[in-house]
N, C-alpha and C. Protein backbone atom coordinates (compact mmCIF):
# COMPACT_ATOMS: atom_id res chain seq x y z
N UNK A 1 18.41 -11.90 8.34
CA UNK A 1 17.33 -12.22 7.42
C UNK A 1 16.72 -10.94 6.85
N UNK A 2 16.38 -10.04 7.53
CA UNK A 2 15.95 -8.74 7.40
C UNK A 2 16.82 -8.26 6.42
N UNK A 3 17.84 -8.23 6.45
CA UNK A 3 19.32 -7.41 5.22
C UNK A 3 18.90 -7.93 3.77
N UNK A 4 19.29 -9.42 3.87
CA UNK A 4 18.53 -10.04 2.66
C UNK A 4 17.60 -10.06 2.43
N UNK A 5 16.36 -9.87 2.78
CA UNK A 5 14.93 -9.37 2.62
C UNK A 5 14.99 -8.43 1.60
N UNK A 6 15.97 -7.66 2.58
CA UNK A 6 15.75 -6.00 1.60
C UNK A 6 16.85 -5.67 0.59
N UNK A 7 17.68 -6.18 0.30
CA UNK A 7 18.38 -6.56 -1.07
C UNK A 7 17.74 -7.13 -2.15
N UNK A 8 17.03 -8.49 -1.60
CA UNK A 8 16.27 -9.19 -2.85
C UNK A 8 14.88 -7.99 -2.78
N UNK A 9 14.50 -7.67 -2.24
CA UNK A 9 13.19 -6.56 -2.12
C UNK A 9 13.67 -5.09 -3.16
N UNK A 10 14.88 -5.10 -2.83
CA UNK A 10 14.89 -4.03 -3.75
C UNK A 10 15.83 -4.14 -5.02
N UNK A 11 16.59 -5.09 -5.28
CA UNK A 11 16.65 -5.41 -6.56
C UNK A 11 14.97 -5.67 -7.58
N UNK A 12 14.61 -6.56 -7.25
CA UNK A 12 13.29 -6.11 -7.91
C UNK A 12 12.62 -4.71 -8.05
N UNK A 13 12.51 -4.15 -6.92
CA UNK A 13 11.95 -2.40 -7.18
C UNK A 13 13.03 -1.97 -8.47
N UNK A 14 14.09 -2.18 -8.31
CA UNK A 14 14.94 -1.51 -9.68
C UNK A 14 14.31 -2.52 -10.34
N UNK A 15 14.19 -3.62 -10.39
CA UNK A 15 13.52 -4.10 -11.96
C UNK A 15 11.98 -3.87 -12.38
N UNK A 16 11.55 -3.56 -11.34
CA UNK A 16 9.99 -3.06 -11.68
C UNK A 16 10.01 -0.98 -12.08
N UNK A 17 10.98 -0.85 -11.76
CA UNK A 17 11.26 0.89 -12.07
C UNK A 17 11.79 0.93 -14.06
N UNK A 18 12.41 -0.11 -14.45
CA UNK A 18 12.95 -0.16 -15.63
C UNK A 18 11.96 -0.80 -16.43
N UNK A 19 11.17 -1.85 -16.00
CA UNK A 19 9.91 -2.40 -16.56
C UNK A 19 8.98 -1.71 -16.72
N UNK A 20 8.38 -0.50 -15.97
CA UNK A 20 7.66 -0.11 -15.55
C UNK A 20 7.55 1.02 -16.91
N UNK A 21 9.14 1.31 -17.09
CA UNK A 21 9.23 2.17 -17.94
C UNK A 21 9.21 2.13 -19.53
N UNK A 22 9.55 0.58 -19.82
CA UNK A 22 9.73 -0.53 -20.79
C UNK A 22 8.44 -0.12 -21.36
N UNK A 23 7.41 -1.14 -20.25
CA UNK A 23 5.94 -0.73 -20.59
C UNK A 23 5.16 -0.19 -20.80
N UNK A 24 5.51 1.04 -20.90
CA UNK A 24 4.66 2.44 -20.39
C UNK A 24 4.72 3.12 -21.97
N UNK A 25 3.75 3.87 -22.09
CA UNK A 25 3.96 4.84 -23.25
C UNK A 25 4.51 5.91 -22.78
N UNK A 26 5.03 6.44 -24.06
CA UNK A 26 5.77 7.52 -23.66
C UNK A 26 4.94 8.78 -23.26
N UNK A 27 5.23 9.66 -22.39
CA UNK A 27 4.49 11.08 -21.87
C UNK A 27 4.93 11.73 -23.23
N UNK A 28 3.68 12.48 -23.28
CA UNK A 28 3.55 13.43 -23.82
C UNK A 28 4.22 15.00 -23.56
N UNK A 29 3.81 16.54 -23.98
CA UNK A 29 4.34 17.53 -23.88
C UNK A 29 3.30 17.79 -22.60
N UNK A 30 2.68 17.56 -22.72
CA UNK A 30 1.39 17.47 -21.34
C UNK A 30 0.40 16.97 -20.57
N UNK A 31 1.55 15.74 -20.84
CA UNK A 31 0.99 14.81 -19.74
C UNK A 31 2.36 13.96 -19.02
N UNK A 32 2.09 13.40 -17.64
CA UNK A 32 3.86 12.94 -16.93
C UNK A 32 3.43 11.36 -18.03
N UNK A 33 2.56 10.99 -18.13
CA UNK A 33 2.66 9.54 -19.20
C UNK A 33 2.77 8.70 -17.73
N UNK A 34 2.37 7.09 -18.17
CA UNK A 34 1.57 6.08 -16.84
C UNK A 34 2.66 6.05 -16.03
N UNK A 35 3.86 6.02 -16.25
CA UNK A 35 5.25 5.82 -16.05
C UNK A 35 5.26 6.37 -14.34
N UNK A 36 4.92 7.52 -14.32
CA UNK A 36 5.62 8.43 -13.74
C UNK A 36 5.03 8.20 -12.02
N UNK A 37 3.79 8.29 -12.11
CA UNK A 37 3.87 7.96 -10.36
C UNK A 37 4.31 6.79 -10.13
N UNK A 38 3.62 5.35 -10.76
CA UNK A 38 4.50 4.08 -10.31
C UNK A 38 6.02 4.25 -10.01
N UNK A 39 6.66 4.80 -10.81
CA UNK A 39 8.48 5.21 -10.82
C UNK A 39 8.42 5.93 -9.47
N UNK A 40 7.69 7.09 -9.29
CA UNK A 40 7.74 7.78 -8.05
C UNK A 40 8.11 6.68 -7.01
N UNK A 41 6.66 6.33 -7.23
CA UNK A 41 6.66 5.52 -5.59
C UNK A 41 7.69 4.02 -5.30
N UNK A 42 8.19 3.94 -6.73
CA UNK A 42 9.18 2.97 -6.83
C UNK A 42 10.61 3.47 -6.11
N UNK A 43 11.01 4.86 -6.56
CA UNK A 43 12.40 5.52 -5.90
C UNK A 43 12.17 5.34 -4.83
N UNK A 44 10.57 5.78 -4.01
CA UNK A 44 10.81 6.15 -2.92
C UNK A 44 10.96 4.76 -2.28
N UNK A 45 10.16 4.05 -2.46
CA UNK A 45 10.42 2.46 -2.23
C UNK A 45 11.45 1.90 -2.12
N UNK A 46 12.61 2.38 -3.17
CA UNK A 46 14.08 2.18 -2.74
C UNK A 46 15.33 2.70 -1.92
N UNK A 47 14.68 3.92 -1.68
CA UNK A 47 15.19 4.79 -0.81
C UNK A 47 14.47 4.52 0.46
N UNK A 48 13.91 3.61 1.01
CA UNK A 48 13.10 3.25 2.15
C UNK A 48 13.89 2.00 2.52
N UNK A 49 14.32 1.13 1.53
CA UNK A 49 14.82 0.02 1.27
C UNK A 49 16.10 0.52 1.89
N UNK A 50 16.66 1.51 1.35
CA UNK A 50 18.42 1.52 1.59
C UNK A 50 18.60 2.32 2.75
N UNK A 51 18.08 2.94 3.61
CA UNK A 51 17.36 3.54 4.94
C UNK A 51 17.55 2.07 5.76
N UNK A 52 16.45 1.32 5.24
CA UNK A 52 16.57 -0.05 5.98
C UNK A 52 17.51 -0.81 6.21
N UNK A 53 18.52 -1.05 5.25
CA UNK A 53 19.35 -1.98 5.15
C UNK A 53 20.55 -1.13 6.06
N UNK A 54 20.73 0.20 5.78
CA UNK A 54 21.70 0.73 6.60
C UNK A 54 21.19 0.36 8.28
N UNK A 55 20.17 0.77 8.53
CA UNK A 55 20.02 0.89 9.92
C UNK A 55 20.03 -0.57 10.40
N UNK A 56 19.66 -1.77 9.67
CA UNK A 56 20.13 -3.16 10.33
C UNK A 56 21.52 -3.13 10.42
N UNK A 57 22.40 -2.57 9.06
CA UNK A 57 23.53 -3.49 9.20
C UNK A 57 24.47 -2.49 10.71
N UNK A 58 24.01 -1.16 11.00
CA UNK A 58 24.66 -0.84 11.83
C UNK A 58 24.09 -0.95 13.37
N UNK A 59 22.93 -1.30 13.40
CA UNK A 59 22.16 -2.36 14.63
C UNK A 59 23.07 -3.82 14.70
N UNK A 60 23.32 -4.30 13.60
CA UNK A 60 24.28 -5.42 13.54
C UNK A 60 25.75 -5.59 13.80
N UNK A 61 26.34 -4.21 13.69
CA UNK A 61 27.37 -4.04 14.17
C UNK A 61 27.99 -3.48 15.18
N UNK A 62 26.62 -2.71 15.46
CA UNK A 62 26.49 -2.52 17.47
C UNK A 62 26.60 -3.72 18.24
N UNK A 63 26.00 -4.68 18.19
CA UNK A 63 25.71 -5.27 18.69
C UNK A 63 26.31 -7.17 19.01
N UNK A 64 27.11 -6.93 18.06
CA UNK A 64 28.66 -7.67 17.62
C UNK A 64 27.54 -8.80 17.44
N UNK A 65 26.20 -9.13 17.01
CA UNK A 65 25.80 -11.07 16.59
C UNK A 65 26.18 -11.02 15.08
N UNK A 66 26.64 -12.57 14.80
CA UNK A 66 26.89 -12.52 13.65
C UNK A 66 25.01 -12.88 12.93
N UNK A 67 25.33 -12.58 11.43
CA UNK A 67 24.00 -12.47 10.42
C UNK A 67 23.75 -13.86 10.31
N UNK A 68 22.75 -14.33 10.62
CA UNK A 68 21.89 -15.55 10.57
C UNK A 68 20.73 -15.67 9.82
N UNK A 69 20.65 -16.20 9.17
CA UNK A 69 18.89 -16.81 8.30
C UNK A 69 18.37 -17.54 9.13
N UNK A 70 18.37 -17.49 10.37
CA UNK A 70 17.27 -18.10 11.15
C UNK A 70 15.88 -17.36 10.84
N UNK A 71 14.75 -18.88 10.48
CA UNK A 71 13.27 -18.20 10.15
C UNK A 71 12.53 -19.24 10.92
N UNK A 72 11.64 -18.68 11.55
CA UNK A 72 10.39 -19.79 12.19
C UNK A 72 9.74 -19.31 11.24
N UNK A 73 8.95 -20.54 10.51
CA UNK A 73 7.77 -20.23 9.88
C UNK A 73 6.36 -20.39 11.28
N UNK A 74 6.19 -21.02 12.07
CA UNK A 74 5.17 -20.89 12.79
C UNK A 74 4.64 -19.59 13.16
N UNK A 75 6.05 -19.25 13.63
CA UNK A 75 5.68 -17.66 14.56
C UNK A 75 5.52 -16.59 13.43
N UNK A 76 5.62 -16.76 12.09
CA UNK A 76 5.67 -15.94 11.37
C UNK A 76 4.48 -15.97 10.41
N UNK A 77 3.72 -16.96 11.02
CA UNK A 77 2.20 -16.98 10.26
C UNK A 77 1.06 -16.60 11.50
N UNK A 78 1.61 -16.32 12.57
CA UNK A 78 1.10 -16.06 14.08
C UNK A 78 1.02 -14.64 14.05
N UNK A 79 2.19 -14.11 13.16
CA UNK A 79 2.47 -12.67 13.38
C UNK A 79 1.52 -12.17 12.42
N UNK A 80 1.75 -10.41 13.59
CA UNK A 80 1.11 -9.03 12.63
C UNK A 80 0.80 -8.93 11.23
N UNK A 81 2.43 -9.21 11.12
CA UNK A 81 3.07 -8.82 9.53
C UNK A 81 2.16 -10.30 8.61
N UNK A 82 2.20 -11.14 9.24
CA UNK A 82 2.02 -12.14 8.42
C UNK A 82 0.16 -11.71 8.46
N UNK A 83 -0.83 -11.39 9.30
CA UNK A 83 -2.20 -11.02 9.28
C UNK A 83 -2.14 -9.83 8.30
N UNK A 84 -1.49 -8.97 8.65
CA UNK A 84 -1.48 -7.91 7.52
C UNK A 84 -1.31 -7.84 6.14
N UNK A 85 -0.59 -8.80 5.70
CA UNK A 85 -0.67 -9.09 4.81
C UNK A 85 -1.89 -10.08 4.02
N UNK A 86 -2.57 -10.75 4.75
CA UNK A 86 -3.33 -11.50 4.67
C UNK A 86 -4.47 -10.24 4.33
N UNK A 87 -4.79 -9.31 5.30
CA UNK A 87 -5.15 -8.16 4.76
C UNK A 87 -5.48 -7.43 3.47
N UNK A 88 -4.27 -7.61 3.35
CA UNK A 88 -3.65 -6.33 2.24
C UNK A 88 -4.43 -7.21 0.82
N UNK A 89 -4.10 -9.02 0.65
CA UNK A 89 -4.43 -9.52 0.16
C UNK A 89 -6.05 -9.79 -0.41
N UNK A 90 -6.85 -9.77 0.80
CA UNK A 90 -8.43 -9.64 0.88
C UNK A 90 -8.49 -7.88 0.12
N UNK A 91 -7.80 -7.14 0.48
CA UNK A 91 -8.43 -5.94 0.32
C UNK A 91 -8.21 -5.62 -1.44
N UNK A 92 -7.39 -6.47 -1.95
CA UNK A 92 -7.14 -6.61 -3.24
C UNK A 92 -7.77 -7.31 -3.96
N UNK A 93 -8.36 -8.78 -3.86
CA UNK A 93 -9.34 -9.06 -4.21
C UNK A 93 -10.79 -8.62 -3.87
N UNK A 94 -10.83 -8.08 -2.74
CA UNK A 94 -12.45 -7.61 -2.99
C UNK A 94 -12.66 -5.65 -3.59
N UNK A 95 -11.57 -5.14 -3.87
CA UNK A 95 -11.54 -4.17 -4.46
C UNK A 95 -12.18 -3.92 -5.65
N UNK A 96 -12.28 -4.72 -6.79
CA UNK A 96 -13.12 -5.10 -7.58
C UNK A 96 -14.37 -4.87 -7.65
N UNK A 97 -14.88 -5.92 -6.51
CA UNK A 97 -16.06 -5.80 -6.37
C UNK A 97 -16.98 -5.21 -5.23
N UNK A 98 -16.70 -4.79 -4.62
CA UNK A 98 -17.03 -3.79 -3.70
C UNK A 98 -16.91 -2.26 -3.34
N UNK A 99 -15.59 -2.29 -4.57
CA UNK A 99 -15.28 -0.61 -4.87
C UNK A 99 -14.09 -0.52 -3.81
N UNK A 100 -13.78 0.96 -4.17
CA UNK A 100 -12.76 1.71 -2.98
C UNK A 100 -13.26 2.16 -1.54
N UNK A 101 -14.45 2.36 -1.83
CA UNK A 101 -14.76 3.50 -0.35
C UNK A 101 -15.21 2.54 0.81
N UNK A 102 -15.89 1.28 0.06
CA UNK A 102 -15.94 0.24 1.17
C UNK A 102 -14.83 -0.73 1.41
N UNK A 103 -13.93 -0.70 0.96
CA UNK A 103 -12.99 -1.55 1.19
C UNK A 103 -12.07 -0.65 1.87
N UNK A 104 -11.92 0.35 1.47
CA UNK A 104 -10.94 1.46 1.95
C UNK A 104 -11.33 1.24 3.61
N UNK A 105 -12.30 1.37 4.16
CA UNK A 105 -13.05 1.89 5.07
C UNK A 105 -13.00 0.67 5.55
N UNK A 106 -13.23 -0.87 5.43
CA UNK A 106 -13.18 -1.64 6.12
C UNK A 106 -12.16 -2.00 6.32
N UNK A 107 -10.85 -1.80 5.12
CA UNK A 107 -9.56 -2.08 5.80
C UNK A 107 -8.70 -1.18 7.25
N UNK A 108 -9.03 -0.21 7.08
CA UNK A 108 -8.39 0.85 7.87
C UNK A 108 -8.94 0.39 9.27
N UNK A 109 -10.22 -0.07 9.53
CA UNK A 109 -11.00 -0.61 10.71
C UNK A 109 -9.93 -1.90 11.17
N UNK A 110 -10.06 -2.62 10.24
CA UNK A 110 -9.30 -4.15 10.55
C UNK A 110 -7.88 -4.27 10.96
N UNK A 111 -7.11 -3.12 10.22
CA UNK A 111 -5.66 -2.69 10.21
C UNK A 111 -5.35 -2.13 11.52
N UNK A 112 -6.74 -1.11 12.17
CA UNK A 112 -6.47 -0.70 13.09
C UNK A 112 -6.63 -1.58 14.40
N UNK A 113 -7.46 -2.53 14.67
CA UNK A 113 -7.60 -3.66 15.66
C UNK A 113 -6.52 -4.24 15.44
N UNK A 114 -5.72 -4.88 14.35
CA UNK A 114 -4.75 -5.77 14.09
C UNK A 114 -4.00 -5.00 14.91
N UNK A 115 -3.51 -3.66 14.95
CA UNK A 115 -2.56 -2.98 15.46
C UNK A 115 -2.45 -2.50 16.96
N UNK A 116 -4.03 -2.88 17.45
CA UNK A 116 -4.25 -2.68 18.67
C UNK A 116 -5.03 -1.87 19.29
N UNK A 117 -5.96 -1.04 18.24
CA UNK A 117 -6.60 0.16 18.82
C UNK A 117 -7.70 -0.84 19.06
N UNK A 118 -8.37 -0.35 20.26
CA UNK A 118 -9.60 -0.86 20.85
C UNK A 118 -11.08 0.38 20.92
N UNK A 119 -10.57 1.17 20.49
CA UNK A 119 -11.93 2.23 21.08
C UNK A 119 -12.58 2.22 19.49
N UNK A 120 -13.70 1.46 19.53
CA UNK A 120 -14.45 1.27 18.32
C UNK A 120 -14.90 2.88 17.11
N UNK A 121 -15.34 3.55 18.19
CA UNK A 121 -15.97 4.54 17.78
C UNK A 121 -14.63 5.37 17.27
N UNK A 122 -13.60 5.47 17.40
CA UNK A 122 -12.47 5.97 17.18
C UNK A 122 -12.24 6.14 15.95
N UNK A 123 -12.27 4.70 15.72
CA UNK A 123 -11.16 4.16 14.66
C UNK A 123 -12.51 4.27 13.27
N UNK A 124 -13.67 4.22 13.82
CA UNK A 124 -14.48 4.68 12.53
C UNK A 124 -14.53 6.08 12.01
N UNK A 125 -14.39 6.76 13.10
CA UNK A 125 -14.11 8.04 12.74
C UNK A 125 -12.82 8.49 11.49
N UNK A 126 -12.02 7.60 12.30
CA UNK A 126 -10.17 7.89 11.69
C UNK A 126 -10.53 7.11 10.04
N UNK A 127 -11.04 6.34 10.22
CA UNK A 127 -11.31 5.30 9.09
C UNK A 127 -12.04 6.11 7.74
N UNK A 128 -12.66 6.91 8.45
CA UNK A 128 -14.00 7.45 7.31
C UNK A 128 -13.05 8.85 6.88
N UNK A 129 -12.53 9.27 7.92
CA UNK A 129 -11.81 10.44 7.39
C UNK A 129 -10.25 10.14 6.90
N UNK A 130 -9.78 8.91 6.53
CA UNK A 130 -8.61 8.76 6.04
C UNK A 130 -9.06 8.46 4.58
N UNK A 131 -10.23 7.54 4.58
CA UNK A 131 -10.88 7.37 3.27
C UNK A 131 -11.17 8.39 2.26
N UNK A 132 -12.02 9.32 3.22
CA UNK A 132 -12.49 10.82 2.23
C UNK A 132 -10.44 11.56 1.56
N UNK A 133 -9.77 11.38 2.93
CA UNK A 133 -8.93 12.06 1.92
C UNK A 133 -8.52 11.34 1.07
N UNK A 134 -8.14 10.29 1.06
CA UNK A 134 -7.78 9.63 -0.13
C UNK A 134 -8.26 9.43 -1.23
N UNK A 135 -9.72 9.59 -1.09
CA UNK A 135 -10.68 9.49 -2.37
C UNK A 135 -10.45 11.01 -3.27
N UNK A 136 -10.29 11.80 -2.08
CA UNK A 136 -10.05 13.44 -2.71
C UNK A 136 -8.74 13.03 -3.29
N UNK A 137 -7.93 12.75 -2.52
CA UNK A 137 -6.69 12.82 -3.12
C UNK A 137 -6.33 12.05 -4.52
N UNK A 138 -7.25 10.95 -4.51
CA UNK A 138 -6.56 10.15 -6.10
C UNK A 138 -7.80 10.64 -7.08
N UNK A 139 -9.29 10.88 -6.31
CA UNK A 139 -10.13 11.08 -7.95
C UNK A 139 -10.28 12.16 -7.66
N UNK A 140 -9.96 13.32 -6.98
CA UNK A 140 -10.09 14.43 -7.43
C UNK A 140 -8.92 15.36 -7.76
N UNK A 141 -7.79 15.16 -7.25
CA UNK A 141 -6.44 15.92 -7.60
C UNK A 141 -5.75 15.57 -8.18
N UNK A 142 -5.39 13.69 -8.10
CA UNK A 142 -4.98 13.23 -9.18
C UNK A 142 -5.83 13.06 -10.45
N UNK A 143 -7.33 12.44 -10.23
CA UNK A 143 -7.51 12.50 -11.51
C UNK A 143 -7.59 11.04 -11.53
N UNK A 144 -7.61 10.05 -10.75
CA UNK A 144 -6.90 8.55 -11.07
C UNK A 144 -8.64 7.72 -10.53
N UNK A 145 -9.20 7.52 -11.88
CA UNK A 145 -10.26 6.51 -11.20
C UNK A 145 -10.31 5.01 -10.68
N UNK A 146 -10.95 5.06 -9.08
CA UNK A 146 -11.06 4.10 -8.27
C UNK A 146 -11.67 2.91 -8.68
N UNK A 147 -11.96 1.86 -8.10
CA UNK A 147 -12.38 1.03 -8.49
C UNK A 147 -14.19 1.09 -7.84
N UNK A 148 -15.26 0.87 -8.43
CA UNK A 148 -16.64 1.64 -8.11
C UNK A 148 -17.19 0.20 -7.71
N UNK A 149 -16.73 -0.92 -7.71
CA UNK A 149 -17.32 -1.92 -7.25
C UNK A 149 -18.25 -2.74 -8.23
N UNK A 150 -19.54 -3.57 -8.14
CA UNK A 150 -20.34 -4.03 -8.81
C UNK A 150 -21.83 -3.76 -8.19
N UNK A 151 -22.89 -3.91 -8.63
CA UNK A 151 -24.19 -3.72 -8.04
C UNK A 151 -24.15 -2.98 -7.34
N UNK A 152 -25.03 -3.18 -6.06
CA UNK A 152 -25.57 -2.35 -5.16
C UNK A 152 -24.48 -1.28 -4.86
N UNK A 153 -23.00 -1.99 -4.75
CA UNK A 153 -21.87 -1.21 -5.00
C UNK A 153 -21.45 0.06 -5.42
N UNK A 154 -21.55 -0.35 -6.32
CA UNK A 154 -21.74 0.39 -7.94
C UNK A 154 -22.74 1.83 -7.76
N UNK A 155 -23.78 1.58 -7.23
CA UNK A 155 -24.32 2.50 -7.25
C UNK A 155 -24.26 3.44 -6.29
N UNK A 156 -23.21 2.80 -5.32
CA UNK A 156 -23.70 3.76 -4.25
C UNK A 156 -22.14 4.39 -4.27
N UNK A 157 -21.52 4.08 -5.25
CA UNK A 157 -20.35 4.90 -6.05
C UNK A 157 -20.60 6.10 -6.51
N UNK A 158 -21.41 5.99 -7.82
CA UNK A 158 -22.16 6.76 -8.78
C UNK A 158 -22.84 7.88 -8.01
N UNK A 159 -23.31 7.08 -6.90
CA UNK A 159 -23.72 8.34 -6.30
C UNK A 159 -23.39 9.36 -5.71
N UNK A 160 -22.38 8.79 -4.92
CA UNK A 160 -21.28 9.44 -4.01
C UNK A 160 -20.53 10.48 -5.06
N UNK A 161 -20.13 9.91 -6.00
CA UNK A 161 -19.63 11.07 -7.28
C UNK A 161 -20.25 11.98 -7.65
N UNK A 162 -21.43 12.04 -7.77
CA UNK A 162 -22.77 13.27 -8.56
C UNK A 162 -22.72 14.12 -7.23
N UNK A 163 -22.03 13.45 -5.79
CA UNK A 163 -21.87 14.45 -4.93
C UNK A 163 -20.87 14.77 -5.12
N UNK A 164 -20.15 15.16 -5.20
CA UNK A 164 -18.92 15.74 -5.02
C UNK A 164 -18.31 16.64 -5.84
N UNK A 165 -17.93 17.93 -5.42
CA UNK A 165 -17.52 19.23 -6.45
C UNK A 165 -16.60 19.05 -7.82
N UNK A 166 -16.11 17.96 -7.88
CA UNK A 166 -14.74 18.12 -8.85
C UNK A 166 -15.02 16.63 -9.38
């Protein structure tokens, strides 16, 4: 199931890498144009993909079972993967409206219990400082503005920005 996962998973990444490019205006003499990180993270996405598919099919041939589409849906709405995503999902709709730095920050908390860490004080720490880099990393090096939330939100965006050097 896993093999075919990641075949149909990454035929689409090639069709979202050619779309991507379809859609996009063209770059300029100095600028990479919208194209270019989505495409990035699309190769690498497929090169993660074909990493994957090798290491099943030769786990699969260690191990002489033949390839089965056996799927429980029960156990697979029970699972990690299936909460995490559920996750990933919340953290996309309330991105909007709550901004990056609080959503950032509450996902990384939730992601990290889902995963098993228990020491509270820990994981806020790890949480707040995975956030700051990332905030450095997309609005201040890239350049790529976050999403600032609405209201009370909003402002405590605005503010956070009038702090910050760059």
């Amino acid at each position: 199931m896993d093999i075919i996962f990641s075949i149909v998973l990454g035929i689409f990444c090639i069709y979202l890498f050619f779309l991507v490019g379809a859609e996009s205006p063209a770059p300029t003499a100095t600028e990479l144009g919208a194209a270019f990180w989505p495409r990035i993270i699309l190769v690498l996405l497929i090169l993660l993909i074909i990493v994957n598919i090798v290491n099943s099919l030769k786990k699969l041939k260690g191990s002489n079972e033949k390839l089965t589409a056996g799927f429980n849906l029960g156990e697979f709405l029970k699972s990690k993967l299936f909460v995490g995503m559920i996750l990933v999902a919340v953290m996309a709709i309330l991105m909007p409206i709550i901004g990056f730095i609080p959503v950032s920050f509450l996902f990384l908390i939730a992601y990290g219990v889902l995963l098993g860490e228990r020491r509270i004080g820990f994981l806020i720490i790890v949480s707040l400082v995975i956030t700051a880099i990332l905030y450095i990393l997309f609005q201040g090096a890239l350049d790529i503005m976050l999403a600032r939330g609405t209201g009370i939100f909003r402002d405590f965006a605005l503010f956070f920005e009038t702090k910050m050097p760059f």
